[in-house]
Protein backbone atom coordinates (compact mmCIF):
# COMPACT_ATOMS: atom_id res chain seq x y z
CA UNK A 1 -57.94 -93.61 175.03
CA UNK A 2 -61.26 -92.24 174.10
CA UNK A 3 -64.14 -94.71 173.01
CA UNK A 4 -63.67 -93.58 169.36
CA UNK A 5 -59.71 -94.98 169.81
CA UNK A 6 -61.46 -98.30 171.39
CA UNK A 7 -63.66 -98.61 168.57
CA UNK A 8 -61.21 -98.27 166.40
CA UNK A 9 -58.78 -100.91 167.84
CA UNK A 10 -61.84 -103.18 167.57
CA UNK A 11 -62.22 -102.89 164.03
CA UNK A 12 -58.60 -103.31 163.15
CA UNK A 13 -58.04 -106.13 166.10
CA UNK A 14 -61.09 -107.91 164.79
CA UNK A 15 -61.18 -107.77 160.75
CA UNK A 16 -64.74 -109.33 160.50
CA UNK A 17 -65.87 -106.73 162.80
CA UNK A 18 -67.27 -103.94 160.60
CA UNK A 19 -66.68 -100.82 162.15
CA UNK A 20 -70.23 -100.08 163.34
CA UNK A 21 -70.35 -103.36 164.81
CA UNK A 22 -67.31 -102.45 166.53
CA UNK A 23 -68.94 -99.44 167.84
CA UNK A 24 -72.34 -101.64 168.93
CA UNK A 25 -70.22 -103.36 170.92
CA UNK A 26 -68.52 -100.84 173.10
CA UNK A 27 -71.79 -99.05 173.40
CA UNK A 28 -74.15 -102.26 174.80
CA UNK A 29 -71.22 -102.88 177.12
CA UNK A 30 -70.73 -99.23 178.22
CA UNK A 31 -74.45 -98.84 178.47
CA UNK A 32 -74.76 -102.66 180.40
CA UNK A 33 -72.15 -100.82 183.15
CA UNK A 34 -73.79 -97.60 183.16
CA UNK A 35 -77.96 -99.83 183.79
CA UNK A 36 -76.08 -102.06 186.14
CA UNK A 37 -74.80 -99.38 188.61
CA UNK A 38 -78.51 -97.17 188.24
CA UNK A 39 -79.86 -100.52 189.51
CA UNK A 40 -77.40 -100.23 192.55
CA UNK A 41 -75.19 -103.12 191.30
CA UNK A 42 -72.09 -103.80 191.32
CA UNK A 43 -70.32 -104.61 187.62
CA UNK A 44 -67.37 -106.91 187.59
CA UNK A 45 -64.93 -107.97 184.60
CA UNK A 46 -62.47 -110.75 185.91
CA UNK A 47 -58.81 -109.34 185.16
CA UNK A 48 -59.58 -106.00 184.37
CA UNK A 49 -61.74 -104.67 187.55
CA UNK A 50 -65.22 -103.79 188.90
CA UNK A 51 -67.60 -100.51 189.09
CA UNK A 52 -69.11 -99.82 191.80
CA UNK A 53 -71.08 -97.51 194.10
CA UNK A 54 -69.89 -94.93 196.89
CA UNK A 55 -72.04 -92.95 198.91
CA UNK A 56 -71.43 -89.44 199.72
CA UNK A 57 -72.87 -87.64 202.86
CA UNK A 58 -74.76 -84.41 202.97
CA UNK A 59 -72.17 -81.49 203.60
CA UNK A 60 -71.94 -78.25 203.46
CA UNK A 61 -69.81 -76.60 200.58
CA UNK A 62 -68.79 -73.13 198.82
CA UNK A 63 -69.93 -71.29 195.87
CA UNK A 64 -66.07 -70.66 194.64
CA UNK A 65 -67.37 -67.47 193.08
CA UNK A 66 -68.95 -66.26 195.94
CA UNK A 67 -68.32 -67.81 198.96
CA UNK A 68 -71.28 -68.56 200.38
CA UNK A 69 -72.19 -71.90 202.28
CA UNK A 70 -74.17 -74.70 199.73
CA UNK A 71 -75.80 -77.48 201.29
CA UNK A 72 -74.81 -80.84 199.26
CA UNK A 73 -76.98 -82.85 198.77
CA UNK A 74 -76.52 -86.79 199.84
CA UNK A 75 -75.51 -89.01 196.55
CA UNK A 76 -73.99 -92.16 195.07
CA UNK A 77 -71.11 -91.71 192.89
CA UNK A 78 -69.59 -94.29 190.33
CA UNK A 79 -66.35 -95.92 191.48
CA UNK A 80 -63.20 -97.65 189.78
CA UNK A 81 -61.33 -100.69 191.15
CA UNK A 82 -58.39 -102.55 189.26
CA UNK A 83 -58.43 -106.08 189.01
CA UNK A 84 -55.26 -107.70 190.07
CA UNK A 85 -54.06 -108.38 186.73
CA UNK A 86 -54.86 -105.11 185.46
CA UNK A 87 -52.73 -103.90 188.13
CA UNK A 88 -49.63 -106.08 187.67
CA UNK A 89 -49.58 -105.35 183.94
CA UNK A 90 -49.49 -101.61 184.68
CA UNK A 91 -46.58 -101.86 187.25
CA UNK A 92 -44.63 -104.36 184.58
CA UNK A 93 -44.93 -102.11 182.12
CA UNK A 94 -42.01 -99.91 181.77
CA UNK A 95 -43.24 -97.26 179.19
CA UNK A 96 -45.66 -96.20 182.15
CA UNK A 97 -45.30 -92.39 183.04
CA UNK A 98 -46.67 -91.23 185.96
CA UNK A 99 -48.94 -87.94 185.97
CA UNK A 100 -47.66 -86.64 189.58
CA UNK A 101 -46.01 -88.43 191.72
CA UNK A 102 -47.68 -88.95 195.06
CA UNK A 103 -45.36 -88.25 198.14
């Protein structure tokens, strides 16, 4: 689902929602995520799950074109985490596909 699609639900979920109000919405809380994890925070939404921070070391990696050695630098990277609702409605759900299956 793209954030076009979630706008879209929005709109026709909500009928008093205009469609740009619709798409105010998803932006201020995509943008409220996005300011609270620059600020090191974590962001939480009961039921559905929380964003968070993890760090990543210095290391040493490859050019893939060439080969050579690239020093990495250190960095935070944004991080996923399903509530425990979220995750019982997904393995509930019966028109779930998986992508690969993990062995």
């Amino acid at each position: 689902m793209t954030r076009s699609d979630i706008i879209a639900a929005l709109a026709v979920r909500f009928p008093h929602l205009t469609p740009k109000d619709a798409e105010i919405s998803v932006k201020e809380i995509l943008d409220a995520i996005g300011h609270s994890l620059a600020q090191g925070d974590r962001f939480e939404i009961r039921g559905f799950g929380s964003f968070g921070l993890n760090f990543r070391p210095a290391r040493t990696g490859r050019n893939p074109k060439s080969g050579k050695a690239v020093r990495v630098v250190p960095k935070h990277v944004p991080h996923f985490k399903a509530g425990k609702e979220l995750r019982e409605r997904v393995n509930a759900s019966d028109q779930v596909k998986p992508i690969r299956q993990v062995v």
